[in-house]
PDB file of N, CA and C in Angstrom:
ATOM      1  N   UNK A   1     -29.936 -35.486  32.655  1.00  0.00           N
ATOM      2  CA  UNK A   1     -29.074 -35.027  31.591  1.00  0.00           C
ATOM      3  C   UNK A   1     -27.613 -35.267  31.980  1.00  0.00           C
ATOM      4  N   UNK A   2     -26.793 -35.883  31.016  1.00  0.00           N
ATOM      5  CA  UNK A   2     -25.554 -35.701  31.434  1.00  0.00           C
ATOM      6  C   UNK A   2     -24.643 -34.508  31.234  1.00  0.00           C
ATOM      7  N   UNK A   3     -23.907 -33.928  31.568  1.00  0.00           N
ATOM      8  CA  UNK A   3     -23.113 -32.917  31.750  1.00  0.00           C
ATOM      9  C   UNK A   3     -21.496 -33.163  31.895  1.00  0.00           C
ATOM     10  N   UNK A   4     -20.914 -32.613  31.377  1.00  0.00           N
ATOM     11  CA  UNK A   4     -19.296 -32.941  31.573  1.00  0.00           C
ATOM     12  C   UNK A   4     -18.561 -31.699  32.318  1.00  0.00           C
ATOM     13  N   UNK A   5     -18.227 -32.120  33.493  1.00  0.00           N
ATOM     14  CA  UNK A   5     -17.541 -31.109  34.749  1.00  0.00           C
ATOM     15  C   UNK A   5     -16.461 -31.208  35.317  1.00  0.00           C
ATOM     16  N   UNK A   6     -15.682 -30.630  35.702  1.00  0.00           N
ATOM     17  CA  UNK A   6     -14.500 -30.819  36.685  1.00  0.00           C
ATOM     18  C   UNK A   6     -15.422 -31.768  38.174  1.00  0.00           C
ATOM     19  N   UNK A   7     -14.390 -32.328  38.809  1.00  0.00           N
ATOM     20  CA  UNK A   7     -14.493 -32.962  40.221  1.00  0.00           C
ATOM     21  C   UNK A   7     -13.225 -32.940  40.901  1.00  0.00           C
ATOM     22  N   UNK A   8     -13.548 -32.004  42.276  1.00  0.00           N
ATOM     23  CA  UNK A   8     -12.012 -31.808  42.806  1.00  0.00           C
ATOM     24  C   UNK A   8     -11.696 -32.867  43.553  1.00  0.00           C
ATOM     25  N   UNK A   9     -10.244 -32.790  43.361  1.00  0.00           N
ATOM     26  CA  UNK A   9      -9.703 -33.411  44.416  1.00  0.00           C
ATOM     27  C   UNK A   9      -8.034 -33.154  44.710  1.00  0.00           C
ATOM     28  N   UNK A  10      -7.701 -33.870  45.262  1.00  0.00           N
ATOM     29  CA  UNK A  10      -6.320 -33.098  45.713  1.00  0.00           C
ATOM     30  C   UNK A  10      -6.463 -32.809  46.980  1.00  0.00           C
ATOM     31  N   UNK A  11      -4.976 -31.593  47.490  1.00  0.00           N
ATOM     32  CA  UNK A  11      -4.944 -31.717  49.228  1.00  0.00           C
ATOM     33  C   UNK A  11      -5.462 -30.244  48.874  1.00  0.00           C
ATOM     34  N   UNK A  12      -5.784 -29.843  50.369  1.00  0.00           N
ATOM     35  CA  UNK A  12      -5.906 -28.256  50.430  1.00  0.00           C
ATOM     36  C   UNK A  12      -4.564 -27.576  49.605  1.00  0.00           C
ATOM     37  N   UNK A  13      -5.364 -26.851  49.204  1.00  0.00           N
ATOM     38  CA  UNK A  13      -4.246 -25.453  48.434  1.00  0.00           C
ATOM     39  C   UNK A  13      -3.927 -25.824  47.243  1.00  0.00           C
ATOM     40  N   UNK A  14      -3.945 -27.626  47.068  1.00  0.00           N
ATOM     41  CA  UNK A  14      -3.071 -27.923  46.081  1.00  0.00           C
ATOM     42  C   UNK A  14      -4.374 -28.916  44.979  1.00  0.00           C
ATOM     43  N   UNK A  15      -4.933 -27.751  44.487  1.00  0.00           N
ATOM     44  CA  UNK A  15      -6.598 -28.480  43.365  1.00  0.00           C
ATOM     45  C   UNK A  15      -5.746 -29.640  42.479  1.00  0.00           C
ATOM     46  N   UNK A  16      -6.606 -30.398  42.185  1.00  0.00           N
ATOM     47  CA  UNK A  16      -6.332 -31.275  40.831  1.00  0.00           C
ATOM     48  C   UNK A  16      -8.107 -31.942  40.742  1.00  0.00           C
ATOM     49  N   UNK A  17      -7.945 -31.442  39.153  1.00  0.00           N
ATOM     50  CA  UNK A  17      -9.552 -31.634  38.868  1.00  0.00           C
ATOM     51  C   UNK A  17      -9.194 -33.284  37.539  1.00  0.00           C
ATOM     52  N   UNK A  18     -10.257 -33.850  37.597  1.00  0.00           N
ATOM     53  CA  UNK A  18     -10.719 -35.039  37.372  1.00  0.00           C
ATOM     54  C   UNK A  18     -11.687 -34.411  36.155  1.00  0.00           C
ATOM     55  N   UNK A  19     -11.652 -34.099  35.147  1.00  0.00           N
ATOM     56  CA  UNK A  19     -12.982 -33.862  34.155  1.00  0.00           C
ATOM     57  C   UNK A  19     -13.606 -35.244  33.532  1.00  0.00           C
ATOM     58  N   UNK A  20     -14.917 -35.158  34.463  1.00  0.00           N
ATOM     59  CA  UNK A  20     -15.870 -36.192  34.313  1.00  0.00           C
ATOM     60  C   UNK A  20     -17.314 -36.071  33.012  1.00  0.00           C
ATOM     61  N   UNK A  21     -17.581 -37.158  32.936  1.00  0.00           N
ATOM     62  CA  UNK A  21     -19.296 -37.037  32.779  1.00  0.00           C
ATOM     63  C   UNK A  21     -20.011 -37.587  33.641  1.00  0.00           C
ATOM     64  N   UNK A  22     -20.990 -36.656  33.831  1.00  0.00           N
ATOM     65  CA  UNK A  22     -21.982 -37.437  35.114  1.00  0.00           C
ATOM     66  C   UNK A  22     -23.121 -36.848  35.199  1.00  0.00           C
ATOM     67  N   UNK A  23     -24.172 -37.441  35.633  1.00  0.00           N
ATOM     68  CA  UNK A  23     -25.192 -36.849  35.481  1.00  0.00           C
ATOM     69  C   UNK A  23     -25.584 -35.943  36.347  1.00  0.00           C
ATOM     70  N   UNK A  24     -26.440 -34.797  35.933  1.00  0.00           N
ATOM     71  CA  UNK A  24     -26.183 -33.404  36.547  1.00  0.00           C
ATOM     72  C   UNK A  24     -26.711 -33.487  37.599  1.00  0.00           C
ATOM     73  N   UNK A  25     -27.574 -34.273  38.079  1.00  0.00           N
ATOM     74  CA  UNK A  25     -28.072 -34.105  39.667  1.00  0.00           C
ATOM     75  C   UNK A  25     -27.079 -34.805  40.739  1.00  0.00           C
ATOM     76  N   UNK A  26     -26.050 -35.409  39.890  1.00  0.00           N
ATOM     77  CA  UNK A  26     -25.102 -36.047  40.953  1.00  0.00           C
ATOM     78  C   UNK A  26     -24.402 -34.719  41.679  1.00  0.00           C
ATOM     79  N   UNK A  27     -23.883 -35.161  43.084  1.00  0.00           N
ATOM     80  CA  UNK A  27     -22.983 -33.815  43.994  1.00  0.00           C
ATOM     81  C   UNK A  27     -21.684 -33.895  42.854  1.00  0.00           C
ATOM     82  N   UNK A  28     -20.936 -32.771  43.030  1.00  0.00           N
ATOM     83  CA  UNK A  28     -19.726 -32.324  42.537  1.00  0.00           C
ATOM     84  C   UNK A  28     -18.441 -33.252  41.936  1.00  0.00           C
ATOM     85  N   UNK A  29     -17.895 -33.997  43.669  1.00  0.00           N
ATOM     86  CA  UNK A  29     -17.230 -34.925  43.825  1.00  0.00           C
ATOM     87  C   UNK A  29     -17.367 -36.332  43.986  1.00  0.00           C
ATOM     88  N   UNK A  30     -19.307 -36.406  43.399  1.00  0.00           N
ATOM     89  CA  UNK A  30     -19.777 -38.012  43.834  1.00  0.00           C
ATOM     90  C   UNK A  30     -19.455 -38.883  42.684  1.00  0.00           C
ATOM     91  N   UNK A  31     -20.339 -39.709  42.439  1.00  0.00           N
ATOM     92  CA  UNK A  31     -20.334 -40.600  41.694  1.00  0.00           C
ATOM     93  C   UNK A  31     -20.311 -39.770  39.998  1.00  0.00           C
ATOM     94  N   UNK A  32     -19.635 -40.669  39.387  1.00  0.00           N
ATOM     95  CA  UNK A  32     -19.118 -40.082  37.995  1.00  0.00           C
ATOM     96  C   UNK A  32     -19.722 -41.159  36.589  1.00  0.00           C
ATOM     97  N   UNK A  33     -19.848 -41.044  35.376  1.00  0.00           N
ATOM     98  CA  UNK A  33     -19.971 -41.699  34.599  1.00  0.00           C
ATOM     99  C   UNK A  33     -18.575 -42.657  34.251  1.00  0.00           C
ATOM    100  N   UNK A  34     -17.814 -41.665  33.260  1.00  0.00           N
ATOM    101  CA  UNK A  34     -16.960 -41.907  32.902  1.00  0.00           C
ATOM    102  C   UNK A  34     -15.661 -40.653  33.387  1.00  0.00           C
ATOM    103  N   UNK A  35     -14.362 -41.075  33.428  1.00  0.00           N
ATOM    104  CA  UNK A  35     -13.578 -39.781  33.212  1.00  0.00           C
ATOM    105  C   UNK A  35     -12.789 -39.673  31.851  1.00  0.00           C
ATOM    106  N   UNK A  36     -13.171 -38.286  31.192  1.00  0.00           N
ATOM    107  CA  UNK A  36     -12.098 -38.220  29.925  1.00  0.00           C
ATOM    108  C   UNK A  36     -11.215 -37.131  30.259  1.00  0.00           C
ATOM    109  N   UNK A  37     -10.177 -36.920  30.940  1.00  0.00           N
ATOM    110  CA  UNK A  37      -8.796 -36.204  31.315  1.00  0.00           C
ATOM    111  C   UNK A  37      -8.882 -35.600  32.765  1.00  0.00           C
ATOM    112  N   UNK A  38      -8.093 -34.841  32.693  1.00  0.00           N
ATOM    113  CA  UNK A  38      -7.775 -33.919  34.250  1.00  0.00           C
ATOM    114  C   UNK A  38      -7.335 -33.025  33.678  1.00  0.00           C
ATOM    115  N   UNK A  39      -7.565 -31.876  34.604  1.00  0.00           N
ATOM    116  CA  UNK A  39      -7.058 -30.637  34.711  1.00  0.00           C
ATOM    117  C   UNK A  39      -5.681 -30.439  35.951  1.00  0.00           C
ATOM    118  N   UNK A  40      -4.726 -29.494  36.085  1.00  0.00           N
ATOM    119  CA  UNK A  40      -4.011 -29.677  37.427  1.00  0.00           C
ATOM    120  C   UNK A  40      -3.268 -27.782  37.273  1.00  0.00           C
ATOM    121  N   UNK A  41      -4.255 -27.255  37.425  1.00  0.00           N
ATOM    122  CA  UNK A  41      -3.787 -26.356  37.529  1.00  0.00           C
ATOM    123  C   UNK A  41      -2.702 -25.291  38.184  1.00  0.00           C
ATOM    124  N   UNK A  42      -1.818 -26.417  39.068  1.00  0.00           N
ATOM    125  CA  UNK A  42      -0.955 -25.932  39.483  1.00  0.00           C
ATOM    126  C   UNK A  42       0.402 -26.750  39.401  1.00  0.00           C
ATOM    127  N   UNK A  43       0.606 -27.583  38.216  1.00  0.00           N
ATOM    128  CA  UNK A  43       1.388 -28.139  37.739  1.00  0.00           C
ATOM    129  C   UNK A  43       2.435 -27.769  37.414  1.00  0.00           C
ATOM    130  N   UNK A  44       4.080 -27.705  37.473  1.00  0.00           N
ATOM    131  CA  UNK A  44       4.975 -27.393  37.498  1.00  0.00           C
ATOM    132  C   UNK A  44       5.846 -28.368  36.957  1.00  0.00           C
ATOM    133  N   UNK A  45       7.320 -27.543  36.465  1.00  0.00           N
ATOM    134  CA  UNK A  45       8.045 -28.425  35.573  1.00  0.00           C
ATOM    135  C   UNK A  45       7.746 -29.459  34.367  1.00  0.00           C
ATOM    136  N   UNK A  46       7.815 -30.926  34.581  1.00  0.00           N
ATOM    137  CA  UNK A  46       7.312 -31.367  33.003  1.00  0.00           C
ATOM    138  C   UNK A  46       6.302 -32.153  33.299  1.00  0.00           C
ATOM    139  N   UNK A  47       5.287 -31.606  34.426  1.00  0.00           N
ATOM    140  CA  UNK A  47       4.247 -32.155  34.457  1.00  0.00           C
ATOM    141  C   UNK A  47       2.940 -31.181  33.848  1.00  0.00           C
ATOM    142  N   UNK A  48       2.333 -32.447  33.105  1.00  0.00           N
ATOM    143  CA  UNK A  48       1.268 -31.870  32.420  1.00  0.00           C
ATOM    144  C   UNK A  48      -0.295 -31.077  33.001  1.00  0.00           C
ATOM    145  N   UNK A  49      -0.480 -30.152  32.476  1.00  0.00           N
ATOM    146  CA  UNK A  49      -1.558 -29.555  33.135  1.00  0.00           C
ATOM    147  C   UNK A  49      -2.817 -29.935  32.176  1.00  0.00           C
ATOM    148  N   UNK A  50      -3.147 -29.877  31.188  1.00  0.00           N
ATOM    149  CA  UNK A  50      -4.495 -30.601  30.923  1.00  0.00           C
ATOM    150  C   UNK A  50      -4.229 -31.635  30.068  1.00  0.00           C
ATOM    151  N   UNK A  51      -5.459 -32.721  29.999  1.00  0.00           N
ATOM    152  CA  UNK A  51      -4.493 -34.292  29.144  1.00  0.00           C
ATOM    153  C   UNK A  51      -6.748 -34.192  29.540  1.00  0.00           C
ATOM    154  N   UNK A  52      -7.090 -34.187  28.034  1.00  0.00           N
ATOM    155  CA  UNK A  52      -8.268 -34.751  27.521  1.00  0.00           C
ATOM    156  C   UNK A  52      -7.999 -36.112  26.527  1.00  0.00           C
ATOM    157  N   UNK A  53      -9.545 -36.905  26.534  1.00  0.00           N
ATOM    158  CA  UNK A  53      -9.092 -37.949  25.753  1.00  0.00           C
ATOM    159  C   UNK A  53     -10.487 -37.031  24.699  1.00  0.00           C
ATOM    160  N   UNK A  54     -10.179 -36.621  23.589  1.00  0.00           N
ATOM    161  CA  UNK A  54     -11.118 -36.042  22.189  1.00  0.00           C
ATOM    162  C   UNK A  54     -11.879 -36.769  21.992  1.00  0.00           C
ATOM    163  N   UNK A  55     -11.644 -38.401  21.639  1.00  0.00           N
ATOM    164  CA  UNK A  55     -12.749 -39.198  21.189  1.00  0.00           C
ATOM    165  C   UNK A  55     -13.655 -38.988  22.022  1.00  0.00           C
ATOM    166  N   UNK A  56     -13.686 -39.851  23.293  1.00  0.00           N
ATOM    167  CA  UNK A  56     -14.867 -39.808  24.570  1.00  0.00           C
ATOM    168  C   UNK A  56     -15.429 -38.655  24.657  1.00  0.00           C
ATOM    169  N   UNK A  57     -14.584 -37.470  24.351  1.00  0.00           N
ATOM    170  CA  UNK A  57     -15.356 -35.846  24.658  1.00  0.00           C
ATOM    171  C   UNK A  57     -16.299 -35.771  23.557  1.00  0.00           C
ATOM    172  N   UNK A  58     -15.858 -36.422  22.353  1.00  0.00           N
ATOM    173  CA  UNK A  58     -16.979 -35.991  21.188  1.00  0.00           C
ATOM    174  C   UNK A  58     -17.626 -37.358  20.981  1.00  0.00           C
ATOM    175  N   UNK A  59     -17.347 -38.373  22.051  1.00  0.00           N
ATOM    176  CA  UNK A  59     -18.716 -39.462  21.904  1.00  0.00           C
ATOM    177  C   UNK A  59     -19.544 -38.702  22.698  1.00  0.00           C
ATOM    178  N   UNK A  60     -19.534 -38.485  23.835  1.00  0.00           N
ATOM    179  CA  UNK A  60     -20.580 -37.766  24.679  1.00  0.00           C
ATOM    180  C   UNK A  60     -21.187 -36.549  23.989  1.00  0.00           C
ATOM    181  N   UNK A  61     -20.347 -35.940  23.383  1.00  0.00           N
ATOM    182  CA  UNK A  61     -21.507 -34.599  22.929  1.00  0.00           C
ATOM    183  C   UNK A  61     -21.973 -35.056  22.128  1.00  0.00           C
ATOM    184  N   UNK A  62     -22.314 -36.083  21.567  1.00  0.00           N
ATOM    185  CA  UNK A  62     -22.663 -36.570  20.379  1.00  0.00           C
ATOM    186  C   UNK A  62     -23.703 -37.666  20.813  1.00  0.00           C
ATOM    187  N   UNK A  63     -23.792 -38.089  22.342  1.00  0.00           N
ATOM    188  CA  UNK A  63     -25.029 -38.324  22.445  1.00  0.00           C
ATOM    189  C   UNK A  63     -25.498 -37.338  23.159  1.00  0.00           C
ATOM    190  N   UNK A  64     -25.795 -35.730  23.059  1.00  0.00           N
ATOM    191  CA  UNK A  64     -26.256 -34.935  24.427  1.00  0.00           C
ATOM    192  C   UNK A  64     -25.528 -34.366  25.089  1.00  0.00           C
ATOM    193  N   UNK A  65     -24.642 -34.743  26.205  1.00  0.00           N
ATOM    194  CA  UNK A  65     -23.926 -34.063  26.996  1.00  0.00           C
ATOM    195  C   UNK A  65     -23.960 -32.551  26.518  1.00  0.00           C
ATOM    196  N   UNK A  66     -24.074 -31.753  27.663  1.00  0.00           N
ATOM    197  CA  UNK A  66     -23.497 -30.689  27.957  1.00  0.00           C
ATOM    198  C   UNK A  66     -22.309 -30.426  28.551  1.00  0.00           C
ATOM    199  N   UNK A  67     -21.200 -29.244  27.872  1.00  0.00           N
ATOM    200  CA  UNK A  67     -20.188 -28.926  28.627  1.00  0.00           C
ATOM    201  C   UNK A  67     -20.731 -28.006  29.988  1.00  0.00           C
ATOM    202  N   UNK A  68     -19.653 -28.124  31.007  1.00  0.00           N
ATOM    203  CA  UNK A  68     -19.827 -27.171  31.591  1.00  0.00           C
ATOM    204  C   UNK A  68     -18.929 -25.300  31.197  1.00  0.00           C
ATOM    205  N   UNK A  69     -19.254 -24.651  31.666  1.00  0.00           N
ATOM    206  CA  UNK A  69     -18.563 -23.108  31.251  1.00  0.00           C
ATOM    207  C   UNK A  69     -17.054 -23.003  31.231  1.00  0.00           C
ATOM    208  N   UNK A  70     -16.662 -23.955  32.632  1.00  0.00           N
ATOM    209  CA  UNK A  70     -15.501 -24.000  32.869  1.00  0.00           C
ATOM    210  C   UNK A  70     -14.468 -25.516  31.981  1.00  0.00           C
ATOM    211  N   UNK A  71     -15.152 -26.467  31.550  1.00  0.00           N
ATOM    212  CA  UNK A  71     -14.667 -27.797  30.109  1.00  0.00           C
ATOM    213  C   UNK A  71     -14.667 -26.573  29.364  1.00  0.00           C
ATOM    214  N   UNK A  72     -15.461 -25.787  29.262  1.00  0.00           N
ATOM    215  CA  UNK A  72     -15.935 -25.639  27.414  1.00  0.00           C
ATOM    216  C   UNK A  72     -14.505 -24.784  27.456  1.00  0.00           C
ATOM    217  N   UNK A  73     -14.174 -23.567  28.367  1.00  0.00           N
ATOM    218  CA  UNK A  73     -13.000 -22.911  28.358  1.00  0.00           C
ATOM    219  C   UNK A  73     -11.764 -23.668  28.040  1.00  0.00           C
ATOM    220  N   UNK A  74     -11.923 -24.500  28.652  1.00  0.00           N
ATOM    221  CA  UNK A  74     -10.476 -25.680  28.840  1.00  0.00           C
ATOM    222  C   UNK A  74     -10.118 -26.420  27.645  1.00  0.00           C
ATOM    223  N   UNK A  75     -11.243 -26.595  27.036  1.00  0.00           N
ATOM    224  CA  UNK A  75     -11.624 -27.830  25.816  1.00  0.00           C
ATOM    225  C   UNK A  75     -10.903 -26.079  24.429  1.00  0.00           C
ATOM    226  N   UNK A  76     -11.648 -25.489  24.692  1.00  0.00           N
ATOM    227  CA  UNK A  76     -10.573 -24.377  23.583  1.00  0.00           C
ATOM    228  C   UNK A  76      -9.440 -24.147  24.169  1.00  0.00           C
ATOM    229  N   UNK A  77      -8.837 -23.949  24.966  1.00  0.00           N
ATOM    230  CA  UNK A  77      -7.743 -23.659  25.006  1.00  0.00           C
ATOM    231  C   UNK A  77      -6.649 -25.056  24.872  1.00  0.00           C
ATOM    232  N   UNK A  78      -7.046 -26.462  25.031  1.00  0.00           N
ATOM    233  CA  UNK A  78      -6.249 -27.250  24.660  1.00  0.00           C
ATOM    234  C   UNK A  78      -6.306 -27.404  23.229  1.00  0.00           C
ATOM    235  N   UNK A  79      -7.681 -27.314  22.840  1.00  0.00           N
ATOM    236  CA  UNK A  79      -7.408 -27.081  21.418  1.00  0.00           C
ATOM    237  C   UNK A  79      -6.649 -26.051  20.520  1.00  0.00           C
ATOM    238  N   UNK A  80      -6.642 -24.993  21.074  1.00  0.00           N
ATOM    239  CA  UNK A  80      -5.729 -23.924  20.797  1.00  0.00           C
ATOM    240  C   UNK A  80      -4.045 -24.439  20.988  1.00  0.00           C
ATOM    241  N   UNK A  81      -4.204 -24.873  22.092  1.00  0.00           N
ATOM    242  CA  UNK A  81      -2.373 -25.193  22.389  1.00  0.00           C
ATOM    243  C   UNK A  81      -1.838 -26.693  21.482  1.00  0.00           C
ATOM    244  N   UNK A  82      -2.687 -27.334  21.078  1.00  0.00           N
ATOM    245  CA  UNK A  82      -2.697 -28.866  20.424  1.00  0.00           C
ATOM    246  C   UNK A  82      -2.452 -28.255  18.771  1.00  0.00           C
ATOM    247  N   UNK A  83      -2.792 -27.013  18.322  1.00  0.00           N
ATOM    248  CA  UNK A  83      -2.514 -26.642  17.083  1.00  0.00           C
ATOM    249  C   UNK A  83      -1.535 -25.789  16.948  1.00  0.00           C
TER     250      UNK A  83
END
């Protein structure tokens, strides 16, 4: 099944997530399908903290994909801040 998840990366202390699709038995940070945005939750000044691409998010749910708990949060709240 594919699934759409964060994948960390970044230095210690300092996260920056990669929101992928990939299939769910892959590890965390392994191999990925596609990526549609990042997260950077500790982004400062006029750098952006979430940047999804919508189409790719609603081609994938649209064949299957599952969000994960932590997209699905993210995916409303950019939608919330985008309106």
């Amino acid at each position: 099944m594919v699934v759409i998840r964060l994948a960390r990366g970044g230095a210690k202390k300092r996260p920056f997530y990669n929101i992928v699709a990939t299939d769910s038995r892959s590890s965390r940070d392994g191999r990925f399908i596609e990526r549609v945005g990042f997260y950077n939750p500790v982004a400062s000044g006029a750098e952006q903290t979430l940047v999804l691409n919508t189409e790719r998010l609603a081609y994938w749910q649209a064949n299957g994909a599952k969000l994960s708990l932590t997209v699905a949060r993210l995916v409303k709240q950019g939608a919330k801040a985008a309106a």
